[in-house]
PDB file of N, CA and C in Angstrom:
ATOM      1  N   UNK A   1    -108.846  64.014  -7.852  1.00  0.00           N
ATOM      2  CA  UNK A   1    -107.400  64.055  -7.805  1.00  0.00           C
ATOM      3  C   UNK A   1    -106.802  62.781  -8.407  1.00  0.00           C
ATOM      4  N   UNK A   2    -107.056  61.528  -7.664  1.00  0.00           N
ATOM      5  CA  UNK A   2    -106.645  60.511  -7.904  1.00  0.00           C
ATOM      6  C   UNK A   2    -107.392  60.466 -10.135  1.00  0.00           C
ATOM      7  N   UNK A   3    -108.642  60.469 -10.289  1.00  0.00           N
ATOM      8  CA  UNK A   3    -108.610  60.270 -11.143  1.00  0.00           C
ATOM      9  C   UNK A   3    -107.640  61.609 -12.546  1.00  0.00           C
ATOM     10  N   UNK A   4    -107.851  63.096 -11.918  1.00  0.00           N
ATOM     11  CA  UNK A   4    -106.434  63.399 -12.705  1.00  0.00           C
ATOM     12  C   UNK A   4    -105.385  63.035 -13.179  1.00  0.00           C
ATOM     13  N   UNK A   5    -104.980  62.257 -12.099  1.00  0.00           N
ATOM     14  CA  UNK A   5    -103.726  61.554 -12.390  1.00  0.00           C
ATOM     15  C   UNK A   5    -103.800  60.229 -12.860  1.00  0.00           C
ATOM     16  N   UNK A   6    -104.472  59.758 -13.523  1.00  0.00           N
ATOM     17  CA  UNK A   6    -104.778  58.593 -13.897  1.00  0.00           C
ATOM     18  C   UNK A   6    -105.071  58.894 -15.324  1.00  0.00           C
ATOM     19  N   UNK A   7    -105.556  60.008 -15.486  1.00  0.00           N
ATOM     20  CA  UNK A   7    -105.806  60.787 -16.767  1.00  0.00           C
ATOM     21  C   UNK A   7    -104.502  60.720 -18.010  1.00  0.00           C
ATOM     22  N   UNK A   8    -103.817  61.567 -16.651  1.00  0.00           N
ATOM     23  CA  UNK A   8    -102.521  62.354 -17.129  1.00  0.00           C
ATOM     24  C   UNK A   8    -101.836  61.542 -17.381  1.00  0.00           C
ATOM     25  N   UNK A   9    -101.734  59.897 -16.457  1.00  0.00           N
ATOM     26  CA  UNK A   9    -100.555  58.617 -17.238  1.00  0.00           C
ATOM     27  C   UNK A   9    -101.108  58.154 -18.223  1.00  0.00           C
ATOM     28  N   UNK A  10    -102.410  58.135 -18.741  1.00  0.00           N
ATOM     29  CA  UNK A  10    -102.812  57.257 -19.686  1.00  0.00           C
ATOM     30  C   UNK A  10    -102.671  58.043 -21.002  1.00  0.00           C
ATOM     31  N   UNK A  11    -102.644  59.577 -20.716  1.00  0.00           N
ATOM     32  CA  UNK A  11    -102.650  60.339 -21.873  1.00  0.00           C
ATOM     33  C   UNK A  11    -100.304  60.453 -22.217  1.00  0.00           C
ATOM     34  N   UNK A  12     -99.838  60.375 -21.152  1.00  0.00           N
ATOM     35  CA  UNK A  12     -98.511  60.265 -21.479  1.00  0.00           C
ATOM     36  C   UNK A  12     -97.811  58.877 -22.168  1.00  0.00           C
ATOM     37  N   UNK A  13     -98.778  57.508 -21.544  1.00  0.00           N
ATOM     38  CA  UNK A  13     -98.243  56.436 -22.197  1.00  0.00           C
ATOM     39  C   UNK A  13     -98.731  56.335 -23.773  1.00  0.00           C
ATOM     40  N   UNK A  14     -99.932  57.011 -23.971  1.00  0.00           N
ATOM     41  CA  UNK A  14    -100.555  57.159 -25.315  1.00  0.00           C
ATOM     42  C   UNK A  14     -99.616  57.837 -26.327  1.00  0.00           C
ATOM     43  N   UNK A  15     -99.104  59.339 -25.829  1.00  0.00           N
ATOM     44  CA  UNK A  15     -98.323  59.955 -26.532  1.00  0.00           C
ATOM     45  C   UNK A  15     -96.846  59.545 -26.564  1.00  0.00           C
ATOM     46  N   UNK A  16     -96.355  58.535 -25.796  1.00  0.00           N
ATOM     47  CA  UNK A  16     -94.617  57.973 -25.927  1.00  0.00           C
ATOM     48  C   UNK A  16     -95.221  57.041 -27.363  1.00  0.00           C
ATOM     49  N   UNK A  17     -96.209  56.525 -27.188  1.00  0.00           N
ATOM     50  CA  UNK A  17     -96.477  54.897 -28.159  1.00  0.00           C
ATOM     51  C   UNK A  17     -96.909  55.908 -29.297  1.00  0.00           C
ATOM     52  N   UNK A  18     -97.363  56.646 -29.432  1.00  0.00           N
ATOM     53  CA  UNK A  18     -97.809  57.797 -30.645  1.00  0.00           C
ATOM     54  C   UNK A  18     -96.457  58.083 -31.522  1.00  0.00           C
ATOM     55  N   UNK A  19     -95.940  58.346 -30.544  1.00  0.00           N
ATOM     56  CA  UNK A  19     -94.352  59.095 -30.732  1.00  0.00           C
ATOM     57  C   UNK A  19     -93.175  58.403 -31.324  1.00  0.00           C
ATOM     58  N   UNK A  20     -93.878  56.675 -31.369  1.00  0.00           N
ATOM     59  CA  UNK A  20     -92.626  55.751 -31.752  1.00  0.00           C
ATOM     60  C   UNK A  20     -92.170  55.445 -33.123  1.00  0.00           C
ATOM     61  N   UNK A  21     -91.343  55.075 -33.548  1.00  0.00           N
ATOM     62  CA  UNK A  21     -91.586  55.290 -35.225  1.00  0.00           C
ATOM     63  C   UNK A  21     -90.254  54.307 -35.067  1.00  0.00           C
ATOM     64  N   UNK A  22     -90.708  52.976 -36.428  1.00  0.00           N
ATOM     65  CA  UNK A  22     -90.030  51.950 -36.364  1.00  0.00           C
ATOM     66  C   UNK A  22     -88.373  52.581 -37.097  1.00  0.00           C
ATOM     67  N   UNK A  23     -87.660  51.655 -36.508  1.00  0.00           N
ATOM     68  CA  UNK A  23     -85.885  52.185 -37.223  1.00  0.00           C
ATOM     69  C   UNK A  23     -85.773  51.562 -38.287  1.00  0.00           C
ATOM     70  N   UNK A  24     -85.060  51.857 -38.783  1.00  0.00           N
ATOM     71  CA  UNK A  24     -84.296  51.420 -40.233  1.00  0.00           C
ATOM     72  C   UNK A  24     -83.118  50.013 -40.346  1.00  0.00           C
ATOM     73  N   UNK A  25     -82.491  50.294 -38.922  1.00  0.00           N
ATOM     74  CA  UNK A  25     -81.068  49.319 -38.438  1.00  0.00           C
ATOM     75  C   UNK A  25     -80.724  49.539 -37.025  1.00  0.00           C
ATOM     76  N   UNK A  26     -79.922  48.847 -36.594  1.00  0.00           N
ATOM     77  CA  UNK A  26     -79.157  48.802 -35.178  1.00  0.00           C
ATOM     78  C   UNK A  26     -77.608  49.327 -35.541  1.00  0.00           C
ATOM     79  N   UNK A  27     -77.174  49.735 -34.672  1.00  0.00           N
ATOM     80  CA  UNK A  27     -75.670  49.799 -34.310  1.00  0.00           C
ATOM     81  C   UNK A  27     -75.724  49.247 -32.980  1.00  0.00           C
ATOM     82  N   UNK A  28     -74.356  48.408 -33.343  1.00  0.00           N
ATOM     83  CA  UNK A  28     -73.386  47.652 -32.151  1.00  0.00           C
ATOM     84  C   UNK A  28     -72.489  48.235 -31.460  1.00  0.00           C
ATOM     85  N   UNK A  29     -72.741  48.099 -30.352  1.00  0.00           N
ATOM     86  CA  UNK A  29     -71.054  48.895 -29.793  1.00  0.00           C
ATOM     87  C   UNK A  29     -71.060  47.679 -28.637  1.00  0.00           C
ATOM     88  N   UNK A  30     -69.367  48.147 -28.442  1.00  0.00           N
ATOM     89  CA  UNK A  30     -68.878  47.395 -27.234  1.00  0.00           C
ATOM     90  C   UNK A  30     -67.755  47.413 -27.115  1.00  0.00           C
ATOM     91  N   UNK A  31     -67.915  48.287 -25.429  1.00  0.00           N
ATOM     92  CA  UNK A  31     -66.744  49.003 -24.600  1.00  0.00           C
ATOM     93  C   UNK A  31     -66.596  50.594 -25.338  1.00  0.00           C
ATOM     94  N   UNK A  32     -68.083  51.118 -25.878  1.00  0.00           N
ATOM     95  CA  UNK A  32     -68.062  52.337 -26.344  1.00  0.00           C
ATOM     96  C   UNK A  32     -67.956  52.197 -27.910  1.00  0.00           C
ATOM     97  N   UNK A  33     -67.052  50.946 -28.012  1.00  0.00           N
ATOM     98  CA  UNK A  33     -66.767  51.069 -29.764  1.00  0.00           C
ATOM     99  C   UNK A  33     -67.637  50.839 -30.722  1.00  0.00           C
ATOM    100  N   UNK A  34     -67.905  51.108 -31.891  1.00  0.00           N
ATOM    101  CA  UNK A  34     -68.582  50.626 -32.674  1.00  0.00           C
ATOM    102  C   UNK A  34     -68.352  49.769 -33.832  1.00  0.00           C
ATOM    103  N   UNK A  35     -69.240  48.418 -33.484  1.00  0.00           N
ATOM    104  CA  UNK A  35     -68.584  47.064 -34.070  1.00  0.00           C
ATOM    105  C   UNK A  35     -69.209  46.951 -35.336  1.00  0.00           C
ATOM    106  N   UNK A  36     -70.486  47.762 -35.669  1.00  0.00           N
ATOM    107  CA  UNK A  36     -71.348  47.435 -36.778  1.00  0.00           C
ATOM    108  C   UNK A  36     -72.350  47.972 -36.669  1.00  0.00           C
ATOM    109  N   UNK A  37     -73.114  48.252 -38.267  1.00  0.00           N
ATOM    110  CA  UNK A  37     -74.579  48.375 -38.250  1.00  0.00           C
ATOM    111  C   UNK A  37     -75.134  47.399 -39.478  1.00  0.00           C
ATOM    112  N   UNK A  38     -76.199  47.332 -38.598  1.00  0.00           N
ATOM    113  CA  UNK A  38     -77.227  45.890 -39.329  1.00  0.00           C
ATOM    114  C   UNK A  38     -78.370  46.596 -40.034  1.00  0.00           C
ATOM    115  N   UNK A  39     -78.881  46.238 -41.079  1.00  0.00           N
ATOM    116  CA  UNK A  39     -80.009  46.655 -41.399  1.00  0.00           C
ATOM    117  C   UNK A  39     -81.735  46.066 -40.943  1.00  0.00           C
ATOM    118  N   UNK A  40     -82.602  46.808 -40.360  1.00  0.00           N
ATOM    119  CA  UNK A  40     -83.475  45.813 -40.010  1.00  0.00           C
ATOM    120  C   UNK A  40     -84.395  45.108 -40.793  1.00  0.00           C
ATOM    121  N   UNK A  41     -84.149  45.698 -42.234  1.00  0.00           N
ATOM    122  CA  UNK A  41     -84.896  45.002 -43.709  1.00  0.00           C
ATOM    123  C   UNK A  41     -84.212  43.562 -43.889  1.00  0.00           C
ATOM    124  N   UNK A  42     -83.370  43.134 -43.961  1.00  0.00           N
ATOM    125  CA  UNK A  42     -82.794  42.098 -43.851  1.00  0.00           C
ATOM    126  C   UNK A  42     -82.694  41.078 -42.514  1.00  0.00           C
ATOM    127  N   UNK A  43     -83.420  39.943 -42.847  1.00  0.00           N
ATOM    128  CA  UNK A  43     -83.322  38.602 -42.022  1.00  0.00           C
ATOM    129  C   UNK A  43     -81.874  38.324 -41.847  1.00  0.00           C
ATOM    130  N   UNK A  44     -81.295  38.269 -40.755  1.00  0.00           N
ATOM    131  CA  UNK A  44     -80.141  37.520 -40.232  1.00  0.00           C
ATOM    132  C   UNK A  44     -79.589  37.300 -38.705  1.00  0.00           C
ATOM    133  N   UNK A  45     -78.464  36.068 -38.629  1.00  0.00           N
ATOM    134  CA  UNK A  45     -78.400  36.130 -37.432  1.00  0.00           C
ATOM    135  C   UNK A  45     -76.578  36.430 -37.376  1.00  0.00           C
ATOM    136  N   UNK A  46     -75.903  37.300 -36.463  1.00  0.00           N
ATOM    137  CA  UNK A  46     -74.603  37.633 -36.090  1.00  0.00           C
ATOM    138  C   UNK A  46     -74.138  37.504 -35.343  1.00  0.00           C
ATOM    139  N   UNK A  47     -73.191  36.886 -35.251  1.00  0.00           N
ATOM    140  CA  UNK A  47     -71.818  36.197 -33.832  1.00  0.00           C
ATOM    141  C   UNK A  47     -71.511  37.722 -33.529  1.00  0.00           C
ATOM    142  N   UNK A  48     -71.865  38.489 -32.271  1.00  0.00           N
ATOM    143  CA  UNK A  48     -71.343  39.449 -31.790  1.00  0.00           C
ATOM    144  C   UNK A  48     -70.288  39.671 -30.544  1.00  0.00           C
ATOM    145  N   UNK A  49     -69.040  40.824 -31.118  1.00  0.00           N
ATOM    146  CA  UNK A  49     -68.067  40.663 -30.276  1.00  0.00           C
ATOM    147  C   UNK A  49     -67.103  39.789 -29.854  1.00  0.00           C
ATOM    148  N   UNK A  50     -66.843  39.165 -30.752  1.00  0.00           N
ATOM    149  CA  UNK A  50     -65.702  37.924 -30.340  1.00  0.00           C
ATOM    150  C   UNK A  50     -66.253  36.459 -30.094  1.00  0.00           C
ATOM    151  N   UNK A  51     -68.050  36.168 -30.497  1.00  0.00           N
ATOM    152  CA  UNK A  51     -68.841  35.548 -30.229  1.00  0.00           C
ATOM    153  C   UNK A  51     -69.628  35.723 -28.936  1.00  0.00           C
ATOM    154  N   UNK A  52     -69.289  36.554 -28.225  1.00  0.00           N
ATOM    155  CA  UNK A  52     -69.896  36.735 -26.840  1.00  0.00           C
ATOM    156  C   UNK A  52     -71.179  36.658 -26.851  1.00  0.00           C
ATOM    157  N   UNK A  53     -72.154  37.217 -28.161  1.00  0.00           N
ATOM    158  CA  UNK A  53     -73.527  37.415 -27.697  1.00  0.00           C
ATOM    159  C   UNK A  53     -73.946  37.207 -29.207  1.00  0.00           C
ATOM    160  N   UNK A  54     -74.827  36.904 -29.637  1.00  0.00           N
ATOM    161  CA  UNK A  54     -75.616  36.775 -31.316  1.00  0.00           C
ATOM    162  C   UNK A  54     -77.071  37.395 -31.188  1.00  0.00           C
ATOM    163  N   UNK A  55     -76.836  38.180 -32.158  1.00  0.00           N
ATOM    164  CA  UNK A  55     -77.866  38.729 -32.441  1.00  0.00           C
ATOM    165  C   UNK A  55     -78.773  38.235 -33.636  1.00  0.00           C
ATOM    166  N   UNK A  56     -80.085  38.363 -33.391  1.00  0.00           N
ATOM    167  CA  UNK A  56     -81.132  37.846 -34.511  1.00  0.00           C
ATOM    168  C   UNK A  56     -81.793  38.509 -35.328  1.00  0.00           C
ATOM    169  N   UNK A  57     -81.941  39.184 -36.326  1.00  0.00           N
ATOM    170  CA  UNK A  57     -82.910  40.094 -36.707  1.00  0.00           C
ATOM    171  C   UNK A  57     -83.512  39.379 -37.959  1.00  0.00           C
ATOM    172  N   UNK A  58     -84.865  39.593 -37.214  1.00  0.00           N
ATOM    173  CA  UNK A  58     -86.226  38.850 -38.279  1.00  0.00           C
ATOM    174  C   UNK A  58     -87.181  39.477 -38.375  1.00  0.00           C
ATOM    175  N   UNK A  59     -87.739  39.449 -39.278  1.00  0.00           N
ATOM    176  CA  UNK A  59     -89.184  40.383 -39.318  1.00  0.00           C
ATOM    177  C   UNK A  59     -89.079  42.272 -38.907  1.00  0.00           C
ATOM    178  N   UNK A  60     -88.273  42.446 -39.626  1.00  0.00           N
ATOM    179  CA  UNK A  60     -88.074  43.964 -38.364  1.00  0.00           C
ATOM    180  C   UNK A  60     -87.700  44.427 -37.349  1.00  0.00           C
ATOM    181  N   UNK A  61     -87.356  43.504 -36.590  1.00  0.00           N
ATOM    182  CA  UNK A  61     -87.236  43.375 -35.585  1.00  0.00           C
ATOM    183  C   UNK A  61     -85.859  42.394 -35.340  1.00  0.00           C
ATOM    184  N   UNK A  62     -84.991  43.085 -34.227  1.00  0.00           N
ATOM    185  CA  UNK A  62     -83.597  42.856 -33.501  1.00  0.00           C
ATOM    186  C   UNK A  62     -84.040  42.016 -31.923  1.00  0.00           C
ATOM    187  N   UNK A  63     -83.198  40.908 -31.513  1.00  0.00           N
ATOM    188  CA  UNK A  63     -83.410  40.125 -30.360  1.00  0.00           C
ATOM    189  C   UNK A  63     -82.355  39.606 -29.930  1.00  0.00           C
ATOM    190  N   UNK A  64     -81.469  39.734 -29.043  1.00  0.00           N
ATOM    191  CA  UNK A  64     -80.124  38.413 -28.710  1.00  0.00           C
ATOM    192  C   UNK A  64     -81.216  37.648 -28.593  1.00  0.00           C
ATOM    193  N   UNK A  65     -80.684  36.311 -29.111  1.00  0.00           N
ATOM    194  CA  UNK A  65     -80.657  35.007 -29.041  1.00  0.00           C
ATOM    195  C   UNK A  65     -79.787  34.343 -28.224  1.00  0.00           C
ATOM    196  N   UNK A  66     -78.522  34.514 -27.854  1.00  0.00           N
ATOM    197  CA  UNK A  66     -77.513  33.718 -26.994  1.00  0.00           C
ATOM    198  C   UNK A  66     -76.315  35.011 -27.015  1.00  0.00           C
ATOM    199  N   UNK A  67     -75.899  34.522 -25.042  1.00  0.00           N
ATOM    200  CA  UNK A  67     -75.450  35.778 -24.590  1.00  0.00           C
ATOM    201  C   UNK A  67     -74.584  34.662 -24.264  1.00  0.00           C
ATOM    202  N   UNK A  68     -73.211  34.920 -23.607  1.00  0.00           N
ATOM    203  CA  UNK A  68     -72.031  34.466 -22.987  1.00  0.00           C
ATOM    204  C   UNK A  68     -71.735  34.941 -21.437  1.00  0.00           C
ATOM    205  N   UNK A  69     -73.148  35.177 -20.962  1.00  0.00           N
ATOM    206  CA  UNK A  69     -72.924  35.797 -19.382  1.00  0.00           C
ATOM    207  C   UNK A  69     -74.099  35.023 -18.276  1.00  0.00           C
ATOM    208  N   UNK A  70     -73.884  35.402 -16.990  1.00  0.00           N
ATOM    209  CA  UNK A  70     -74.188  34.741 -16.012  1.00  0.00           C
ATOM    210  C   UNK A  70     -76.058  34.755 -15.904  1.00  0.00           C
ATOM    211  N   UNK A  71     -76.420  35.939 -16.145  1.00  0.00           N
ATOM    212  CA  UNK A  71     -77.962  36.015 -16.098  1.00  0.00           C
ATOM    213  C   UNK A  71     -78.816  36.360 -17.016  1.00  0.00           C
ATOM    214  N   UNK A  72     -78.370  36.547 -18.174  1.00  0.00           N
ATOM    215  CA  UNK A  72     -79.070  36.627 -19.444  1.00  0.00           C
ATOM    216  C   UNK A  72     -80.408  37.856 -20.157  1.00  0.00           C
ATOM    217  N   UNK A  73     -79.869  38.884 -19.339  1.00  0.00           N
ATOM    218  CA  UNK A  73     -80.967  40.114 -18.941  1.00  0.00           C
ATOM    219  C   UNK A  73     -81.066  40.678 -20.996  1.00  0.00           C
ATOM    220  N   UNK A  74     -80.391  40.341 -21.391  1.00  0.00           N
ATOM    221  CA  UNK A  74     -80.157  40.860 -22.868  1.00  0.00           C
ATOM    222  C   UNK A  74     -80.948  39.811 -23.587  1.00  0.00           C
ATOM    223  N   UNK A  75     -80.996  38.468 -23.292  1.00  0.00           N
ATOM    224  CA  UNK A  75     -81.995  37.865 -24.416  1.00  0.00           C
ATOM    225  C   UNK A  75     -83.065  37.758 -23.851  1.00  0.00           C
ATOM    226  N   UNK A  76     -83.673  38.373 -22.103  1.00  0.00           N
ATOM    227  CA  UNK A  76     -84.697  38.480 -21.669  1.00  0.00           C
ATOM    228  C   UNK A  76     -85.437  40.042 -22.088  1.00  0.00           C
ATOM    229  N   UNK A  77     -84.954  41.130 -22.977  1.00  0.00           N
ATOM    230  CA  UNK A  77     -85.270  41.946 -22.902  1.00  0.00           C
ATOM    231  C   UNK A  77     -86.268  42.268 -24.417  1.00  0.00           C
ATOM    232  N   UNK A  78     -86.459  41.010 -24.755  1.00  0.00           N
ATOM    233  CA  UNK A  78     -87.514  40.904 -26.293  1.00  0.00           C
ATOM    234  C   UNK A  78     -86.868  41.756 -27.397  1.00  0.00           C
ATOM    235  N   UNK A  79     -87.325  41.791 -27.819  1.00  0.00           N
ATOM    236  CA  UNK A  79     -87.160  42.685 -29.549  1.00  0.00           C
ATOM    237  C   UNK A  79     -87.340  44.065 -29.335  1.00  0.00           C
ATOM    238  N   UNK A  80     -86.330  44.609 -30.015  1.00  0.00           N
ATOM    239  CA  UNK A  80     -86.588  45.739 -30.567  1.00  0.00           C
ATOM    240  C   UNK A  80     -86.874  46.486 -31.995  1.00  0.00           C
ATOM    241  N   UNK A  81     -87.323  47.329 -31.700  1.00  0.00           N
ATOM    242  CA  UNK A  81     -87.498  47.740 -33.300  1.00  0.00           C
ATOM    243  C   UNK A  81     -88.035  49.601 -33.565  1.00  0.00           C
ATOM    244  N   UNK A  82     -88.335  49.738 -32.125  1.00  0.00           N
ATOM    245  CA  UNK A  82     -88.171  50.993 -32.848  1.00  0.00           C
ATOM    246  C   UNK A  82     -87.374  52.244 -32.520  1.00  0.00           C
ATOM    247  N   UNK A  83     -86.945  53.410 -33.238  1.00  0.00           N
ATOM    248  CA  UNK A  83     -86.201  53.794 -32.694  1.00  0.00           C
ATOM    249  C   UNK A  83     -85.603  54.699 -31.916  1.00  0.00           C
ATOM    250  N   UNK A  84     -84.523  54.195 -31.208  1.00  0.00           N
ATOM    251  CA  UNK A  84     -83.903  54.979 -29.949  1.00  0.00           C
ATOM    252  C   UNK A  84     -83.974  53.655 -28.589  1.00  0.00           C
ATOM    253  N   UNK A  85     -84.713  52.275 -28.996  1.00  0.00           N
ATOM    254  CA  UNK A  85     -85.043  51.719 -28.166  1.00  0.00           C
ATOM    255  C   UNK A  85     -83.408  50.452 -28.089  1.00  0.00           C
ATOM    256  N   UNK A  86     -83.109  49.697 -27.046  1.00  0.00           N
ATOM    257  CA  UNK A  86     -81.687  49.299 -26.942  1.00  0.00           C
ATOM    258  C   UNK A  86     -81.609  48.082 -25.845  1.00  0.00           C
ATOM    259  N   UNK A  87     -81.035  47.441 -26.220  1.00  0.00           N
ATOM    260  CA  UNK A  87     -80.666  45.847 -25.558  1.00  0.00           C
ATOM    261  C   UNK A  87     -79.493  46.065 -25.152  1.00  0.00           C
ATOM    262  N   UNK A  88     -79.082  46.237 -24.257  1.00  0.00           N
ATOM    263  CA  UNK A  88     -77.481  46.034 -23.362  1.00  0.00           C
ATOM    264  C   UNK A  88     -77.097  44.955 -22.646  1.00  0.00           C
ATOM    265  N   UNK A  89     -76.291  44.467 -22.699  1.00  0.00           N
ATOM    266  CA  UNK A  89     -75.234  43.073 -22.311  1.00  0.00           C
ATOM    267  C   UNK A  89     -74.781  43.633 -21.257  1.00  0.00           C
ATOM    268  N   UNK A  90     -74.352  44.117 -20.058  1.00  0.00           N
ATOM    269  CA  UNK A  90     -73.305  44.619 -19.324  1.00  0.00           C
ATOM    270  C   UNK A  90     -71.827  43.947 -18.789  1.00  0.00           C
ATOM    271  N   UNK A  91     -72.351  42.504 -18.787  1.00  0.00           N
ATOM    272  CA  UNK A  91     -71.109  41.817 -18.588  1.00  0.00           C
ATOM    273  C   UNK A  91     -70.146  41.809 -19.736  1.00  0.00           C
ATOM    274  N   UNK A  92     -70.831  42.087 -21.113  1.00  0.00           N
ATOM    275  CA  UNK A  92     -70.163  41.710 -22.419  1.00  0.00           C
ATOM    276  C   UNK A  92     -69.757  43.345 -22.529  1.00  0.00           C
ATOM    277  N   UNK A  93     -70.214  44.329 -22.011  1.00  0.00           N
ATOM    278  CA  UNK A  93     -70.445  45.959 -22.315  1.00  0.00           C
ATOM    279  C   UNK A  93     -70.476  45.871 -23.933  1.00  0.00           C
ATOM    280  N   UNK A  94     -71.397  45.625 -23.775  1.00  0.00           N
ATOM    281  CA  UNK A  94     -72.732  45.151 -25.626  1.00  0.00           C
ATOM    282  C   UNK A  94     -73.923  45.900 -25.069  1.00  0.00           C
ATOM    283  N   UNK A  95     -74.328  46.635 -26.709  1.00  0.00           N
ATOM    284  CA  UNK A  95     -75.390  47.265 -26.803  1.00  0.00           C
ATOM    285  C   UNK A  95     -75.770  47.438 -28.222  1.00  0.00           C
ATOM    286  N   UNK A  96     -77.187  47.326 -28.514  1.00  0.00           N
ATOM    287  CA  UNK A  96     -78.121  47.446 -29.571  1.00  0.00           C
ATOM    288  C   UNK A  96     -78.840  48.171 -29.519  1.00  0.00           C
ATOM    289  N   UNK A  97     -78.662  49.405 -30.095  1.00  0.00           N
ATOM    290  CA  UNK A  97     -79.523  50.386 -30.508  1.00  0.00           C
ATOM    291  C   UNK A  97     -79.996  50.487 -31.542  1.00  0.00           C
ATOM    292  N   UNK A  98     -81.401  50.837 -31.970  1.00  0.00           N
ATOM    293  CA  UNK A  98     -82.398  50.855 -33.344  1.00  0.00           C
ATOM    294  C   UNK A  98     -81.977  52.482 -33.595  1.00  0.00           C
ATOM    295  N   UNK A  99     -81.894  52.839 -34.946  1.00  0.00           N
ATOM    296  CA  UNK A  99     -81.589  53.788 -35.061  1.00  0.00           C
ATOM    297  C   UNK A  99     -82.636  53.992 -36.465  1.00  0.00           C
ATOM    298  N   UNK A 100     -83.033  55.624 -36.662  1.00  0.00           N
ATOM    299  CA  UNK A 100     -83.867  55.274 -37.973  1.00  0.00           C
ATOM    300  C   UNK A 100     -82.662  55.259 -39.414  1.00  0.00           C
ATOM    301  N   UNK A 101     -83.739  55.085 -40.730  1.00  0.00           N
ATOM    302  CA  UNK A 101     -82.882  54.557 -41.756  1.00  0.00           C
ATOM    303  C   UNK A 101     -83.778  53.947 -42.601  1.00  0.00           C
ATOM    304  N   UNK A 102     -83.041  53.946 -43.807  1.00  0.00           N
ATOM    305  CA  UNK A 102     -83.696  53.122 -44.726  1.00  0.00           C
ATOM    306  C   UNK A 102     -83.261  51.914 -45.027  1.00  0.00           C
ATOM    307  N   UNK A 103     -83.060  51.030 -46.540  1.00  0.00           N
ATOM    308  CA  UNK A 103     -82.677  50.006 -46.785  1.00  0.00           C
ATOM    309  C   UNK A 103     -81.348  50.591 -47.217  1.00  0.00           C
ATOM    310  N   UNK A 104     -80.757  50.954 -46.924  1.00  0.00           N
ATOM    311  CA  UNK A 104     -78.942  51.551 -47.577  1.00  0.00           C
ATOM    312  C   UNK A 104     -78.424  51.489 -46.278  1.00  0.00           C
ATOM    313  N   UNK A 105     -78.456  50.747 -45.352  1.00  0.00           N
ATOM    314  CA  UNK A 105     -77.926  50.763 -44.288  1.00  0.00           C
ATOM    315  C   UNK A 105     -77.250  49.014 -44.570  1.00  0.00           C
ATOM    316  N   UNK A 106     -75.841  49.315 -44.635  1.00  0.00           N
ATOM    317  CA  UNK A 106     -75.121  47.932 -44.926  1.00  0.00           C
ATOM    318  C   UNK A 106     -74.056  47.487 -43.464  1.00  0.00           C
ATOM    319  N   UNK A 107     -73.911  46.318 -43.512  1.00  0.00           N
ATOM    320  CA  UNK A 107     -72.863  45.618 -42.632  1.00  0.00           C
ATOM    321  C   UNK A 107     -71.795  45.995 -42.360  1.00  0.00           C
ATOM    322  N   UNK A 108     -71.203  46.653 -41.320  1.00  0.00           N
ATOM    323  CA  UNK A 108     -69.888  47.604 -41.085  1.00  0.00           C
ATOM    324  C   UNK A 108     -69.190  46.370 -40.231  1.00  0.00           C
ATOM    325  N   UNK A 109     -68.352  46.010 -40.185  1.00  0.00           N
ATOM    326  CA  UNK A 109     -67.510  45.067 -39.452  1.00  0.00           C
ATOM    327  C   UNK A 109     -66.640  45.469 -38.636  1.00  0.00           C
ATOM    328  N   UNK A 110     -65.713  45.974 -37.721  1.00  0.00           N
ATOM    329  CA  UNK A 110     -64.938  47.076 -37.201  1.00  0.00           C
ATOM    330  C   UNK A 110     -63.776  45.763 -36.561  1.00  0.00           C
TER     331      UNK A 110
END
């Protein structure tokens, strides 16, 4: 029994990580809106939301770097990169979602 089920998580965490497929870019929102999309082919770093929070994207990969809130759960939440996967701010109501895409994904400013 016990080992069934030990089966069955190792074969479900196998198939989520099977299943992942790196994104193309992020979109920004905050307070629902949408502030921008970044491409993840391109190295850069962005003052997000009025400066509230900056985002980093290097290597493929999206990270806050510096948040404007009390406990910092958004630059504790590592990199993302692939997609559907998402970094949320809640005090800032900021969020980073990887979305897929290619390199034609340009800087929207809102």
């Amino acid at each position: 029994m016990i080992g069934t089920i030990l089966l069955a998580a190792v074969a479900l965490l196998l198939a989520s990580r099977l299943g992942r497929r790196a994104g193309g870019a992020v979109v920004v929102r905050a307070g629902g809106e949408e502030l921008g999309t970044y491409s993840l082919a391109e190295d850069g770093t962005y003052s997000l939301n009025g400066g509230t929070n900056v985002l980093q994207i290097e290597d493929g990969k999206a990270r806050m770097i510096e948040a404007h809130c009390p406990d910092h759960y958004c630059m504790n939440q590592g990199s993302i990169r692939n997609t559907g996967e998402t970094i949320t701010c809640l005090p800032n109501k900021l969020t980073v979602t990887v979305v897929s895409g290619g390199d034609d994904f340009v800087e929207i400013v809102g």
